[in-house]
N, C-alpha and C. Protein backbone atom coordinates (compact mmCIF):
# COMPACT_ATOMS: atom_id res chain seq x y z
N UNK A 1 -14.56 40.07 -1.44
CA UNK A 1 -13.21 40.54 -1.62
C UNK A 1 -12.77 41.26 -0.36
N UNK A 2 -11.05 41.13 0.05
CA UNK A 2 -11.34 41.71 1.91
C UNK A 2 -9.40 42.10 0.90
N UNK A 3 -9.26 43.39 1.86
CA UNK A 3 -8.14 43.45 1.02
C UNK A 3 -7.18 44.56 2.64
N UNK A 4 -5.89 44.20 3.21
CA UNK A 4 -5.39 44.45 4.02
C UNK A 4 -4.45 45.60 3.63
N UNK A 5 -4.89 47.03 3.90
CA UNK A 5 -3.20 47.69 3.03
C UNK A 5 -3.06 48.44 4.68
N UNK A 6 -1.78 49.43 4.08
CA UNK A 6 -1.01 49.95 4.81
C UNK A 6 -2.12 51.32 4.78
N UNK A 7 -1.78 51.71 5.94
CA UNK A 7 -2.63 52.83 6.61
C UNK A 7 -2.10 54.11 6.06
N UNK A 8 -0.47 54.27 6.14
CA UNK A 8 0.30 55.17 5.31
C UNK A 8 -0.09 55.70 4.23
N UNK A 9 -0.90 56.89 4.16
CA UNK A 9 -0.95 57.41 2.21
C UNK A 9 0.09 57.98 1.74
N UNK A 10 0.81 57.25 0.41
CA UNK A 10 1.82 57.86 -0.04
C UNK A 10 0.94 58.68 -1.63
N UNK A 11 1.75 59.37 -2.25
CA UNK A 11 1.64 60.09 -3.54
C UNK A 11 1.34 59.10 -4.80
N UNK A 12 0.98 58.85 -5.72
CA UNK A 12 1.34 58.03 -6.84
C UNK A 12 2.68 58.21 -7.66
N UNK A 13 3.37 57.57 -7.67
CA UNK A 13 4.36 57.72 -8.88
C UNK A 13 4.16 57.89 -10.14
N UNK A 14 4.90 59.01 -10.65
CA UNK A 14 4.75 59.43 -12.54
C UNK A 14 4.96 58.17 -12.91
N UNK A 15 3.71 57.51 -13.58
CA UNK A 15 4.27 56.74 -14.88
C UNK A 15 3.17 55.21 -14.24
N UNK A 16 3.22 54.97 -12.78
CA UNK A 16 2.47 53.74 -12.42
C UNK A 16 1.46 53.71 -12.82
N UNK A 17 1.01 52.11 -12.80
CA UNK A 17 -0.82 51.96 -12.71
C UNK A 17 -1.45 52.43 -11.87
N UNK A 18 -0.91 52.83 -10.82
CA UNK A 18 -1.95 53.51 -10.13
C UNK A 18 -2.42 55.01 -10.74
N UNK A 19 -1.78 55.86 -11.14
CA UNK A 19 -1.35 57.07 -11.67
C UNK A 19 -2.65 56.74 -13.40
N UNK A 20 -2.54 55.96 -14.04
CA UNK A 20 -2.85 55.59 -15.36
C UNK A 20 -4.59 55.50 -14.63
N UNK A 21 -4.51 54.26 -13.78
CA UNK A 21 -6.04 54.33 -13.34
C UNK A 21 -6.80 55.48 -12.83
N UNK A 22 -6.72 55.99 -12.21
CA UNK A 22 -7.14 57.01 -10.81
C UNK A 22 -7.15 58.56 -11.71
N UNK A 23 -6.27 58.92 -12.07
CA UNK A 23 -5.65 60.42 -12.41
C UNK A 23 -6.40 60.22 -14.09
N UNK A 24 -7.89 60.27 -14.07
CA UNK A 24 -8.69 60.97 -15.41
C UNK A 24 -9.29 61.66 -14.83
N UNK A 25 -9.38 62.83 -16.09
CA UNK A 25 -10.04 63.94 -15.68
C UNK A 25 -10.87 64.36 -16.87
N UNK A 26 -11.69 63.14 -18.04
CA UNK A 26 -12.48 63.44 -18.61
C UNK A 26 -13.16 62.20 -18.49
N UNK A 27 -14.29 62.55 -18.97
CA UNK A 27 -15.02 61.38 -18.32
C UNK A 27 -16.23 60.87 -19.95
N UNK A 28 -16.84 60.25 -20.28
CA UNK A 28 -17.43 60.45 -21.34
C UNK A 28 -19.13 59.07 -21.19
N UNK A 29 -20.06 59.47 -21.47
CA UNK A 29 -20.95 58.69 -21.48
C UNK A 29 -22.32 58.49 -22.43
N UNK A 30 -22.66 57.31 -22.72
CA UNK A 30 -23.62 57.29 -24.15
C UNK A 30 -24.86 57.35 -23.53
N UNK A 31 -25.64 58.77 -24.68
CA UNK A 31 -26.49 59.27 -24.57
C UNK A 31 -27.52 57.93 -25.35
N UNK A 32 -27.16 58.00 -26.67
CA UNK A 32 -28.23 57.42 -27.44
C UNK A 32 -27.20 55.87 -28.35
N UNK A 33 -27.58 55.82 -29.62
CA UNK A 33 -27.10 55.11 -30.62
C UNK A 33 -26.04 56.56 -31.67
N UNK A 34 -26.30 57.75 -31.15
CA UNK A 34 -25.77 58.24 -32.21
C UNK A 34 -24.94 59.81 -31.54
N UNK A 35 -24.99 59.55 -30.33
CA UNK A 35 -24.33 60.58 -29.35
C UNK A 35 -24.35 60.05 -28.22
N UNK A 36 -23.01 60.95 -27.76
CA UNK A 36 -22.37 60.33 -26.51
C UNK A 36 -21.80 61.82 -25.86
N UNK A 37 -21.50 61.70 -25.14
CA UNK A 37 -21.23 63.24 -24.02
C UNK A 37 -20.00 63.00 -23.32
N UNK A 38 -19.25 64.14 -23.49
CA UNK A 38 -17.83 64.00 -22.40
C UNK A 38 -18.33 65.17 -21.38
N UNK A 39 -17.44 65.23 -20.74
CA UNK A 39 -17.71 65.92 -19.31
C UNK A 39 -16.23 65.90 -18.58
N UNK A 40 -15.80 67.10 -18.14
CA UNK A 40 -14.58 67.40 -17.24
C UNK A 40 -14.60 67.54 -16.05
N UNK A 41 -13.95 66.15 -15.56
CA UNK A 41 -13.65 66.06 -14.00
C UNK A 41 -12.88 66.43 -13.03
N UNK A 42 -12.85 67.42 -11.47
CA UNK A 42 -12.49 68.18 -11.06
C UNK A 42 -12.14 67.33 -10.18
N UNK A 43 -10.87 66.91 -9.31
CA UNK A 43 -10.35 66.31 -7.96
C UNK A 43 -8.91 66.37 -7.82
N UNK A 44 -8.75 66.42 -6.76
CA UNK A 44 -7.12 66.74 -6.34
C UNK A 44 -6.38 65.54 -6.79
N UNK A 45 -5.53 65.58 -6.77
CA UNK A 45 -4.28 64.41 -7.12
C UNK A 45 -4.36 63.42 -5.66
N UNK A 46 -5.13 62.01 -6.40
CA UNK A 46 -5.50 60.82 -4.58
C UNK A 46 -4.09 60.12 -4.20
N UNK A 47 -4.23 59.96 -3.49
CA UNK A 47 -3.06 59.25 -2.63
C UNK A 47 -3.37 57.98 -2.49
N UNK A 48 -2.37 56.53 -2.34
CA UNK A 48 -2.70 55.46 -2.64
C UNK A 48 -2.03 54.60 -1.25
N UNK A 49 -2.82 53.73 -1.06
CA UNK A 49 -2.21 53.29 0.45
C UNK A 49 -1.48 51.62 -0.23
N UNK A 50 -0.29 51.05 -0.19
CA UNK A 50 0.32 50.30 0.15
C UNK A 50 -1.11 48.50 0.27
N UNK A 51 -0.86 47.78 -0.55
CA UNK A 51 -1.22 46.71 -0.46
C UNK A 51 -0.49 45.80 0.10
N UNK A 52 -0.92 45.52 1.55
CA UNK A 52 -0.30 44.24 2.15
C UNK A 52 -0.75 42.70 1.64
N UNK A 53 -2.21 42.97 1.69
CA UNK A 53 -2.52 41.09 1.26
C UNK A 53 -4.00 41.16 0.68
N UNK A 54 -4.68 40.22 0.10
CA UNK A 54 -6.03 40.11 -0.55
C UNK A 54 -6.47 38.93 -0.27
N UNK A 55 -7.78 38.81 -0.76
CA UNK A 55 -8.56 37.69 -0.76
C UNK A 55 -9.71 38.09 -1.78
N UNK A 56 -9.68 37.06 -2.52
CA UNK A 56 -10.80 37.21 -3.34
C UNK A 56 -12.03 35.85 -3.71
N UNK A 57 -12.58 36.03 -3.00
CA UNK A 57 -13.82 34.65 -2.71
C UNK A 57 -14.43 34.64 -3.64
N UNK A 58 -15.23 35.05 -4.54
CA UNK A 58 -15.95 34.66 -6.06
C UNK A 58 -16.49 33.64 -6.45
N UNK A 59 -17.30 33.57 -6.68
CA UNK A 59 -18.00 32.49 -8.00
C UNK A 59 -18.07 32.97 -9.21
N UNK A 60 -17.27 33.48 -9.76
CA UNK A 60 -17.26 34.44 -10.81
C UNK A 60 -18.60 34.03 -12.22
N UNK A 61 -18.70 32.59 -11.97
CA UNK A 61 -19.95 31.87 -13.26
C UNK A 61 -20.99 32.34 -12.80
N UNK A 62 -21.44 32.18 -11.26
CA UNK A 62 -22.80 32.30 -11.01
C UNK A 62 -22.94 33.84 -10.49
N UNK A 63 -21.60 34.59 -10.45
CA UNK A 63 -21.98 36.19 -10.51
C UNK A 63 -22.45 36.89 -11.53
N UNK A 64 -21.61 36.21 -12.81
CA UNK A 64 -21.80 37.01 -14.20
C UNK A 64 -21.80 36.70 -15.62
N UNK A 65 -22.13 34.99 -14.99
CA UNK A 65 -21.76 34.27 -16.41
C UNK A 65 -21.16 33.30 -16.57
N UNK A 66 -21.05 32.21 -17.48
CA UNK A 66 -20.05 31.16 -18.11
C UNK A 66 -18.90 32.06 -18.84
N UNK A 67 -18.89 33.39 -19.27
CA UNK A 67 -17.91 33.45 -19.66
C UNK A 67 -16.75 34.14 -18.78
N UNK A 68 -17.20 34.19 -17.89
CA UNK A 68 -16.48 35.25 -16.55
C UNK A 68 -15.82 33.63 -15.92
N UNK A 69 -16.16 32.46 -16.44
CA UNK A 69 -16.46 31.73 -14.93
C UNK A 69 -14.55 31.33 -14.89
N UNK A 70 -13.50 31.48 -15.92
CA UNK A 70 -12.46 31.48 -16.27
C UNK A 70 -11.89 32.07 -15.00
N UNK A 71 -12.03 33.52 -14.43
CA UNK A 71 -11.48 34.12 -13.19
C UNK A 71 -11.83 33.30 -12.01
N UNK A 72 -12.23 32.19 -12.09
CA UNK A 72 -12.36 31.61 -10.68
C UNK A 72 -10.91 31.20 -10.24
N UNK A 73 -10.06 30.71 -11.57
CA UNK A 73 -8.81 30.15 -11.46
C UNK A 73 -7.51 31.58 -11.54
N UNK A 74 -7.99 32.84 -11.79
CA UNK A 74 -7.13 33.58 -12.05
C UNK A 74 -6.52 34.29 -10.66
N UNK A 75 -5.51 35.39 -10.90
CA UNK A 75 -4.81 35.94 -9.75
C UNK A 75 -4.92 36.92 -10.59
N UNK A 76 -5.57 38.31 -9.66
CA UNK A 76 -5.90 39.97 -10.37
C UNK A 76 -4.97 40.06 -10.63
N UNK A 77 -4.40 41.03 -11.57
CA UNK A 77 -3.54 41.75 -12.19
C UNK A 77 -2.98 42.61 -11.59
N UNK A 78 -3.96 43.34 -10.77
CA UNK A 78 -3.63 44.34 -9.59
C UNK A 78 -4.33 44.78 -8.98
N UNK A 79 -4.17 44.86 -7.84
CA UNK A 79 -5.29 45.37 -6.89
C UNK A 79 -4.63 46.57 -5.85
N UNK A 80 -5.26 47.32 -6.07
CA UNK A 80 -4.71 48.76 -5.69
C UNK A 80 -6.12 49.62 -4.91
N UNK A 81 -5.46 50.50 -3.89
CA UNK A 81 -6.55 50.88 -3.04
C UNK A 81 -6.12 53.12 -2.96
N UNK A 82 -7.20 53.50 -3.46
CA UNK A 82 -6.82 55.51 -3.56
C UNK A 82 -7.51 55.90 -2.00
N UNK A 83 -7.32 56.88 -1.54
CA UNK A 83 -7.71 57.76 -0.57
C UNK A 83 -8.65 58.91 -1.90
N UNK A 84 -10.05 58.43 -2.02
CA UNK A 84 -10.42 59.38 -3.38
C UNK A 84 -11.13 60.93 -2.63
N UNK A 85 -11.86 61.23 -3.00
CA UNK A 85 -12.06 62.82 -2.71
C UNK A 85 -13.20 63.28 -3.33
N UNK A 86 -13.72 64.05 -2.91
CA UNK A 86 -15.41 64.66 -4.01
C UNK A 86 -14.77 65.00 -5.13
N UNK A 87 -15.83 64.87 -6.39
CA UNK A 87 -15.58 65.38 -7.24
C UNK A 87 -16.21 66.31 -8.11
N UNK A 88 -16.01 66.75 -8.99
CA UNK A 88 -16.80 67.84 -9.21
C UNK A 88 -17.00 67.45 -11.12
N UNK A 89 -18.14 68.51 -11.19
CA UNK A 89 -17.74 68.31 -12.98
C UNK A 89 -18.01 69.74 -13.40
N UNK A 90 -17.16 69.88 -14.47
CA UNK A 90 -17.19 71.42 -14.72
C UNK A 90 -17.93 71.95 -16.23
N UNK A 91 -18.08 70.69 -16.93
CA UNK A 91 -18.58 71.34 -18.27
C UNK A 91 -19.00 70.27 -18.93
N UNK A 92 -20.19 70.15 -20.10
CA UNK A 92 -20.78 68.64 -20.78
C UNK A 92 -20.53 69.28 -22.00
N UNK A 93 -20.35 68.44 -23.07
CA UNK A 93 -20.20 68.60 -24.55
C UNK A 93 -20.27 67.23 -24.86
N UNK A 94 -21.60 67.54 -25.59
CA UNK A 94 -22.20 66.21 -26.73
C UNK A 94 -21.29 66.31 -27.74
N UNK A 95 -21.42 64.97 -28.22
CA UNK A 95 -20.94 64.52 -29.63
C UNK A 95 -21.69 64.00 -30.22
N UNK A 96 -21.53 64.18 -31.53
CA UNK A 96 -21.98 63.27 -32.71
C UNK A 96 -21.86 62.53 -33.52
């Protein structure tokens, strides 16, 4: 995958996919069959650079399957590029 954007970092806009993807700040992951753990994620608000052009080379069957192998013929949905940042985590709480 080779993907050409603009060098420019602008802000995300209220309301875009970029904004929906990028901007979580809980995070959650399975422990067992019968608990799972969230965790609160700490990072500044990323900035997103401008997509000029893509390429996406794939064998999508022999990467991940016969049932993946459908995206050989597809066009992404969106392809979007953040300026991301360290992150931090501030607190874990299991569930049950």
């Amino acid at each position: 995958m080779t993907v050409n954007a603009a060098a420019q970092k602008d802000e995300m806009l209220a309301g875009s996919i970029e904004e929906f993807i990028f901007e979580h700040y809980y995070g959650y992951t399975k422990i067992d069959n019968n608990v799972s753990q969230e965790y609160k994620v700490n990072h500044p608000r990323w900035q997103v650079n401008k997509v000029i052009d893509y390429s996406v080379q794939c064998d999508f069957n022999a990467m991940y399957g016969e049932g993946f192998s459908f995206l050989n013929n597809k066009k992404p949905d969106s392809i979007m590029i953040a300026e991301g940042s360290p992150v931090t985590i501030n607190w874990k709480r299991i569930s049950f």
